[in-house]
Protein backbone atom coordinates (compact mmCIF):
# COMPACT_ATOMS: atom_id res chain seq x y z
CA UNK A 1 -10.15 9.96 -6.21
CA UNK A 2 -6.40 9.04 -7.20
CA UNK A 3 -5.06 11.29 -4.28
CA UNK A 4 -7.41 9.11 -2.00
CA UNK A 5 -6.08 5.66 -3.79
CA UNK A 6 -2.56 6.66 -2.60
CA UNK A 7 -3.44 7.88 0.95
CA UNK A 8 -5.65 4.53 1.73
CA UNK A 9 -2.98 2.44 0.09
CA UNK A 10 0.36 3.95 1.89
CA UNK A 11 -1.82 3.93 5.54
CA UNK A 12 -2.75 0.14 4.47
CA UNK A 13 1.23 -0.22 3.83
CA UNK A 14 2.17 1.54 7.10
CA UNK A 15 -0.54 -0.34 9.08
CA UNK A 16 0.91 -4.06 7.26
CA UNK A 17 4.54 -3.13 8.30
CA UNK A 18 4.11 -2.13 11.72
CA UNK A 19 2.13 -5.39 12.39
CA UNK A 20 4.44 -7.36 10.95
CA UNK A 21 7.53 -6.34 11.63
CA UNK A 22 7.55 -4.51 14.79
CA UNK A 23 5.08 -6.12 16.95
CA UNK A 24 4.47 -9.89 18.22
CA UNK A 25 3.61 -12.59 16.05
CA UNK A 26 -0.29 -13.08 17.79
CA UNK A 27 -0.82 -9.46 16.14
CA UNK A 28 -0.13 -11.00 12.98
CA UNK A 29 -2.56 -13.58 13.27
CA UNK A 30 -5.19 -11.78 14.79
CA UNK A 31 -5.16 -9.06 12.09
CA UNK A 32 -5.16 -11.68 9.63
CA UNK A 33 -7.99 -12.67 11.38
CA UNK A 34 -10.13 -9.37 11.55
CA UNK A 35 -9.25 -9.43 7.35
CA UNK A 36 -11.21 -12.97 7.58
CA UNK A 37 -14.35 -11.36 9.57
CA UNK A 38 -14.41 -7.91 7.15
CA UNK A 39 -14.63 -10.39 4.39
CA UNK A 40 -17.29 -12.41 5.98
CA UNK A 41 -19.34 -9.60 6.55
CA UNK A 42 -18.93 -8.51 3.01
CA UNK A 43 -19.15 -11.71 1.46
CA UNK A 44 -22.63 -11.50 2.80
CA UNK A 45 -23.19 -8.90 1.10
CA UNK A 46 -22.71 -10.41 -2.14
CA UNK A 47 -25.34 -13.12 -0.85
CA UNK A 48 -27.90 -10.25 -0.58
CA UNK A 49 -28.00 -10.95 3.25
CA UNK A 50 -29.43 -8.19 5.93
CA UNK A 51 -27.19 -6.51 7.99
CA UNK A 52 -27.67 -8.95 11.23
CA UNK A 53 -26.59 -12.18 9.38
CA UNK A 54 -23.50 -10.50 8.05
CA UNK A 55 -22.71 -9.74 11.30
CA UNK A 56 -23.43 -13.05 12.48
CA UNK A 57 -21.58 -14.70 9.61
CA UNK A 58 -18.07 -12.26 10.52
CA UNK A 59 -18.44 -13.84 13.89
CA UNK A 60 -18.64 -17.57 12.84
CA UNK A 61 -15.67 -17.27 10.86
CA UNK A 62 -14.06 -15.18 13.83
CA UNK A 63 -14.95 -18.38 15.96
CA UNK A 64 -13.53 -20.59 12.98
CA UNK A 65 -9.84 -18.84 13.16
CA UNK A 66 -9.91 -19.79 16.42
CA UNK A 67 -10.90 -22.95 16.38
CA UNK A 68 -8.38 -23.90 13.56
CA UNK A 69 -5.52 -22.16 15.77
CA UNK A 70 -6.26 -23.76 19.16
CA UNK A 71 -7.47 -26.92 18.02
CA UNK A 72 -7.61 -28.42 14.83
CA UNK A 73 -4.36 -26.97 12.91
CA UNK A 74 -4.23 -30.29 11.28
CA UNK A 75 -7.00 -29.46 8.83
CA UNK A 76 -4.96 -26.45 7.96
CA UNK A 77 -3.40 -28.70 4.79
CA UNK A 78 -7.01 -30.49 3.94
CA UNK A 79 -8.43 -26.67 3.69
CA UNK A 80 -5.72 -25.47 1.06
CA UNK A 81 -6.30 -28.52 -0.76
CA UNK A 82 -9.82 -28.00 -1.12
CA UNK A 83 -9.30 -24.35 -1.61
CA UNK A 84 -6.94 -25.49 -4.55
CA UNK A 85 -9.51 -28.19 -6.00
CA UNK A 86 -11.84 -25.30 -6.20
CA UNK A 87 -9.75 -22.88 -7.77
CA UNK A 88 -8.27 -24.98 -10.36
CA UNK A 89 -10.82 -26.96 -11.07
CA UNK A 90 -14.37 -25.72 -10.06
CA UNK A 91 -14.20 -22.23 -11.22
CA UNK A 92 -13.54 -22.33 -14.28
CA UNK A 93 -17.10 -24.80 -14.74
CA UNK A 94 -18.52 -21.46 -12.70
CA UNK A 95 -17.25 -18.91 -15.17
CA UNK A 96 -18.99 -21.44 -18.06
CA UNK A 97 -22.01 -21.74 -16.01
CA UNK A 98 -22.54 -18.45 -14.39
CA UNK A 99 -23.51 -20.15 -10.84
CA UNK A 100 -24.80 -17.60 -8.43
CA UNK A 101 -24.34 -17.74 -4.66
CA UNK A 102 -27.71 -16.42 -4.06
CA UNK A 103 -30.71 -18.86 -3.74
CA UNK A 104 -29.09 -21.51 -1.41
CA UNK A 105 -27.78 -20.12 1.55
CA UNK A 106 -25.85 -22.65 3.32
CA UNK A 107 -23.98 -23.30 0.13
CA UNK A 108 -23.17 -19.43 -0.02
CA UNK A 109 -21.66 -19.85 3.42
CA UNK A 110 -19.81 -22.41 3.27
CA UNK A 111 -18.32 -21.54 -0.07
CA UNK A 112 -17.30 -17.96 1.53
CA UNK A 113 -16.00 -19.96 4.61
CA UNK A 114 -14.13 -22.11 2.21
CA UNK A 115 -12.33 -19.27 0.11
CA UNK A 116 -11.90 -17.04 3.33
CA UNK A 117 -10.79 -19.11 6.09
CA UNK A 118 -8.54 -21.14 3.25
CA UNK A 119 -6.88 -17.41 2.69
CA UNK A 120 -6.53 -16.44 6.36
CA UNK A 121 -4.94 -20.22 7.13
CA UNK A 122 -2.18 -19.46 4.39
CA UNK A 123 -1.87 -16.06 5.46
CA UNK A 124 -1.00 -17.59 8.94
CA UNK A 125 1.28 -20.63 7.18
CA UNK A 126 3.30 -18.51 4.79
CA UNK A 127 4.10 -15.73 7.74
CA UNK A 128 4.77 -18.39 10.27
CA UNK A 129 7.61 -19.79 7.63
CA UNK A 130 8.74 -16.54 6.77
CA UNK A 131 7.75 -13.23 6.83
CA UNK A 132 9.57 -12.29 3.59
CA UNK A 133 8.08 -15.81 2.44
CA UNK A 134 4.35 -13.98 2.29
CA UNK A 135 4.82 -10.53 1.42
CA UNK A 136 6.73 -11.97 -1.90
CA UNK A 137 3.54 -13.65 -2.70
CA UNK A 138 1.28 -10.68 -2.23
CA UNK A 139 4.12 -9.24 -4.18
CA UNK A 140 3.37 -11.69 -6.81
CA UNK A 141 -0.20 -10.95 -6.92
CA UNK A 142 0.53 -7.66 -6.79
CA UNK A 143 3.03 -7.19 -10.15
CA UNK A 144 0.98 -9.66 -12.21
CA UNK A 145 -2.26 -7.01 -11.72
CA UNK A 146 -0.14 -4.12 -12.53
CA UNK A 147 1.74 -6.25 -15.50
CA UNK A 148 -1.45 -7.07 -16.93
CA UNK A 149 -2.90 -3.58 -16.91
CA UNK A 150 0.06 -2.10 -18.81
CA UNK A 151 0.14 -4.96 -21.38
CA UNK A 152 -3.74 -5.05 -21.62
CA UNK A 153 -3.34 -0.99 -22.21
CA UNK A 154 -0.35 -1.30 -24.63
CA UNK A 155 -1.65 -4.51 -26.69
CA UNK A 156 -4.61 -5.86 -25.49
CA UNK A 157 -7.10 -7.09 -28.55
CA UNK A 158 -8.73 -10.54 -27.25
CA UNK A 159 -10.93 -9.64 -24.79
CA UNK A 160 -10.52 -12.75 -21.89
CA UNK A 161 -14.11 -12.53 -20.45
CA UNK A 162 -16.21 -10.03 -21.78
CA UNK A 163 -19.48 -10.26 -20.05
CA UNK A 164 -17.38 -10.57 -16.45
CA UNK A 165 -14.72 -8.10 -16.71
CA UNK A 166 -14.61 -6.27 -20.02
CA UNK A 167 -11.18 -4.54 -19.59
CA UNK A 168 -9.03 -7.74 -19.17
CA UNK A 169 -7.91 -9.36 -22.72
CA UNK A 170 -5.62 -12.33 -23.26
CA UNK A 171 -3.02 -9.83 -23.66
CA UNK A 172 -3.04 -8.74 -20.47
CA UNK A 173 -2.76 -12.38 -19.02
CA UNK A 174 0.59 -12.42 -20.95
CA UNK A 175 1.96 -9.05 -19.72
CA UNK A 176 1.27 -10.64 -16.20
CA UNK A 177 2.76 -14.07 -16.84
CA UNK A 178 6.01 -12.44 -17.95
CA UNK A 179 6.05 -9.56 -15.17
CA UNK A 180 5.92 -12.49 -12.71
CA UNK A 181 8.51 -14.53 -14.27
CA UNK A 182 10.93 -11.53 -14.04
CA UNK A 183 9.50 -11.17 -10.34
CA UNK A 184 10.27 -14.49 -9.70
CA UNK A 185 14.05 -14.31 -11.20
CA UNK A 186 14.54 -10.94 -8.65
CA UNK A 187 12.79 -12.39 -5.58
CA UNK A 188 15.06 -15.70 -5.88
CA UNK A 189 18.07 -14.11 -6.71
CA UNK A 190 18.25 -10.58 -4.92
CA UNK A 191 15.68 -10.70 -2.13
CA UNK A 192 15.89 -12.44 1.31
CA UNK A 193 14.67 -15.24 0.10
CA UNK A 194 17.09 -15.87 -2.30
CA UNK A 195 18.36 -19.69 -2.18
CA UNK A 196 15.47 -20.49 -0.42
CA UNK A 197 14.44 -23.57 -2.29
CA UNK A 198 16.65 -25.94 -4.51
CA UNK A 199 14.03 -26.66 -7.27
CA UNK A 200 14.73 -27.32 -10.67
CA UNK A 201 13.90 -24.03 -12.82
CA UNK A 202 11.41 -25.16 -15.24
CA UNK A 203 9.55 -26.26 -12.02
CA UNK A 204 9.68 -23.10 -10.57
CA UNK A 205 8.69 -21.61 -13.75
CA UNK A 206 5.69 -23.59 -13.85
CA UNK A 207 4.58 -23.14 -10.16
CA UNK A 208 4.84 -19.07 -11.67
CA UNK A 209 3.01 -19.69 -14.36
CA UNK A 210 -0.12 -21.56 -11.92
CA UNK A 211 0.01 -18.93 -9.62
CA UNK A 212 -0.21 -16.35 -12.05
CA UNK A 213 -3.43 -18.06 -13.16
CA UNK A 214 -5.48 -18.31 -10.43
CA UNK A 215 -4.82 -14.75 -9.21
CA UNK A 216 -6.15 -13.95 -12.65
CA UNK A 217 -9.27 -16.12 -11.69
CA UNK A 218 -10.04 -14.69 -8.31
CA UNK A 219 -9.62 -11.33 -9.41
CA UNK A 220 -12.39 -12.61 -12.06
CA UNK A 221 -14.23 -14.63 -9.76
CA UNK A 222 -15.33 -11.55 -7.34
CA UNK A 223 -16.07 -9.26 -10.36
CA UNK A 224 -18.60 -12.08 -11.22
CA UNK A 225 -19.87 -12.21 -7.88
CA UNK A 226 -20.59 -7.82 -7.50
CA UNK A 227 -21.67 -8.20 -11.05
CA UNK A 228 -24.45 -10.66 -10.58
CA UNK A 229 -24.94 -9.13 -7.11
CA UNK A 230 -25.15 -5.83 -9.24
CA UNK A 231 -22.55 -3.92 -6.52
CA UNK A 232 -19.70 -1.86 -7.55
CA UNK A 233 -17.48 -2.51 -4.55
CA UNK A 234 -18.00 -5.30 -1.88
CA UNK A 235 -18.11 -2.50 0.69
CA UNK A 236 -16.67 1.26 1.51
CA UNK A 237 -14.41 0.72 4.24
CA UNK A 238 -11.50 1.84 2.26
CA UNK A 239 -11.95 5.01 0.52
CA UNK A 240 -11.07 4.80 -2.84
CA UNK A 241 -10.51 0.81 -2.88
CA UNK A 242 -13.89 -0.56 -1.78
CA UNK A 243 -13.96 -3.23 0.62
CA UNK A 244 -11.75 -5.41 2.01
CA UNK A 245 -12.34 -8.54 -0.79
CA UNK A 246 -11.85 -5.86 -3.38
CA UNK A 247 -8.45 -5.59 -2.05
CA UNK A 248 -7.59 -9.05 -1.52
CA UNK A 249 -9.42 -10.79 -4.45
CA UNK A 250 -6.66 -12.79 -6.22
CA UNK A 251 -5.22 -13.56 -3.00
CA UNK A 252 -7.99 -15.63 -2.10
CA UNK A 253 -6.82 -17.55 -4.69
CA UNK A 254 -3.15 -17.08 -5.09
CA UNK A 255 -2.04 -17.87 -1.55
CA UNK A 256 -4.06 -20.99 -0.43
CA UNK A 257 -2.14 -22.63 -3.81
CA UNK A 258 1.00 -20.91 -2.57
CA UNK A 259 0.79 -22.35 0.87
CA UNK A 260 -0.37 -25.40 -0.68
CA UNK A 261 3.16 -25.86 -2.62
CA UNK A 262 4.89 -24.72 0.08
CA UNK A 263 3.48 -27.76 2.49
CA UNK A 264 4.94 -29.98 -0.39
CA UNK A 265 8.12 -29.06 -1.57
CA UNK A 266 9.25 -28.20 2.32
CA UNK A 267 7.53 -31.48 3.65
């Protein structure tokens, strides 16, 4: 199982480079938006829907990228905004209330076409700035789930949410808050991106700190979602990672807030 892990992850790794870096930008974007469709398709799943409405519903939001590209990229800042409303303020009421997407339809859609199309649409705005710019908040996602685990493992006592995700504590939330402060001291002083923006520190300190939070609560969020959908994985297209929205959980979170701050403090 762990030798599979590594071999899906490094080929996901090889596959994100060479798009990136060594091919035209409209690869980028349409990549970004086959993620979109995959998640579509899955996040149908987790609405209990057959097999042709998934389909149909990977193909709307295929339609959607498109439509946001070619004509209507001004709604690209009124989508992270929402995206950030519901994040911030909407989920946690969800996690108190244990909502469930099944039983209304069009809500489930257009919730999923909120959360997915909001993370493809700051996929596209973070790589069109720079590059650099939206790998170093993957990154971010990335070292406050792997910060978290070790200080969850090492200390964790206070269990955060017990009857969503029993292995995360309060501890853990901690390890991650301080792994991405350190991250964010590195990425602003060593990487490419170093100098990038003049803001005062405790402000960038606190845009950390927010960021950290919400990938906590999408990585939370889906876990709700399989578990009241009573799935393991949102899918098995990658072997050993589940699906596609198992992979990219806390970024549908993390990077429509990103982009969101970005619009701001560049504007």
């Amino acid at each position: 199982m762990l030798k599979q892990r590594i071999i899906t992850a490094l080929l996901l790794v090889f596959a994100l480079t060479l798009i990136l870096f060594a091919m035209p930008p409209l690869a980028a974007e349409l990549a970004f938006a086959a993620i979109a469709a995959i998640a579509g398709w899955e996040w149908g799943g987790l609405m209990k829907q057959d097999q042709p409405a998934r389909l149909m519903y990977a193909f709307v939001l295929l339609l959607f990228c498109w439509q946001l590209t070619v004509a209507a990229p001004e709604v690209v800042p009124v989508l992270l905004g929402l995206s950030a409303a519901f994040w911030i303020l909407v989920v946690p009421l969800w996690f108190r209330f244990k909502w469930r997407l099944s039983g209304n339809d069009f809500f489930g859609y257009s919730l999923g076409a909120l959360v997915i199309l909001s993370t493809w649409a700051a996929m596209v705005a973070l790589n069109t700035v720079n590059t650099w710019l939206m790998l170093a908040a993957m990154g971010l996602v990335w070292v406050a789930d792997i910060s978290a685990y070790f200080a969850g493992r090492a200390f964790g006592k206070h269990k955060l949410a017990p009857t969503i995700s029993p292995g995360k504590t309060w501890e853990g939330v901690a390890g991650a808050v301080v792994g991405v402060l350190i991250y964010g001291v590195i990425v602003l002083s060593f990487s490419p991106l170093a100098g990038t923006w003049a803001l005062p520190i405790p402000l960038l300190g606190l845009i950390l700190v927010l960021l950290t939070a919400v990938s906590v609560m999408g990585d939370l969020f889906e876990s709700l979602l399989k578990r009241q959908a009573e799935i393991k994985d949102s899918s098995q297209l990658l072997p050993g990672h589940g699906g596609v929205l198992d992979r990219i959980d806390a970024l549908t979170s993390t990077l429509p807030v990103a982009a969101l701050i970005l619009y701001f403090t560049r504007s």
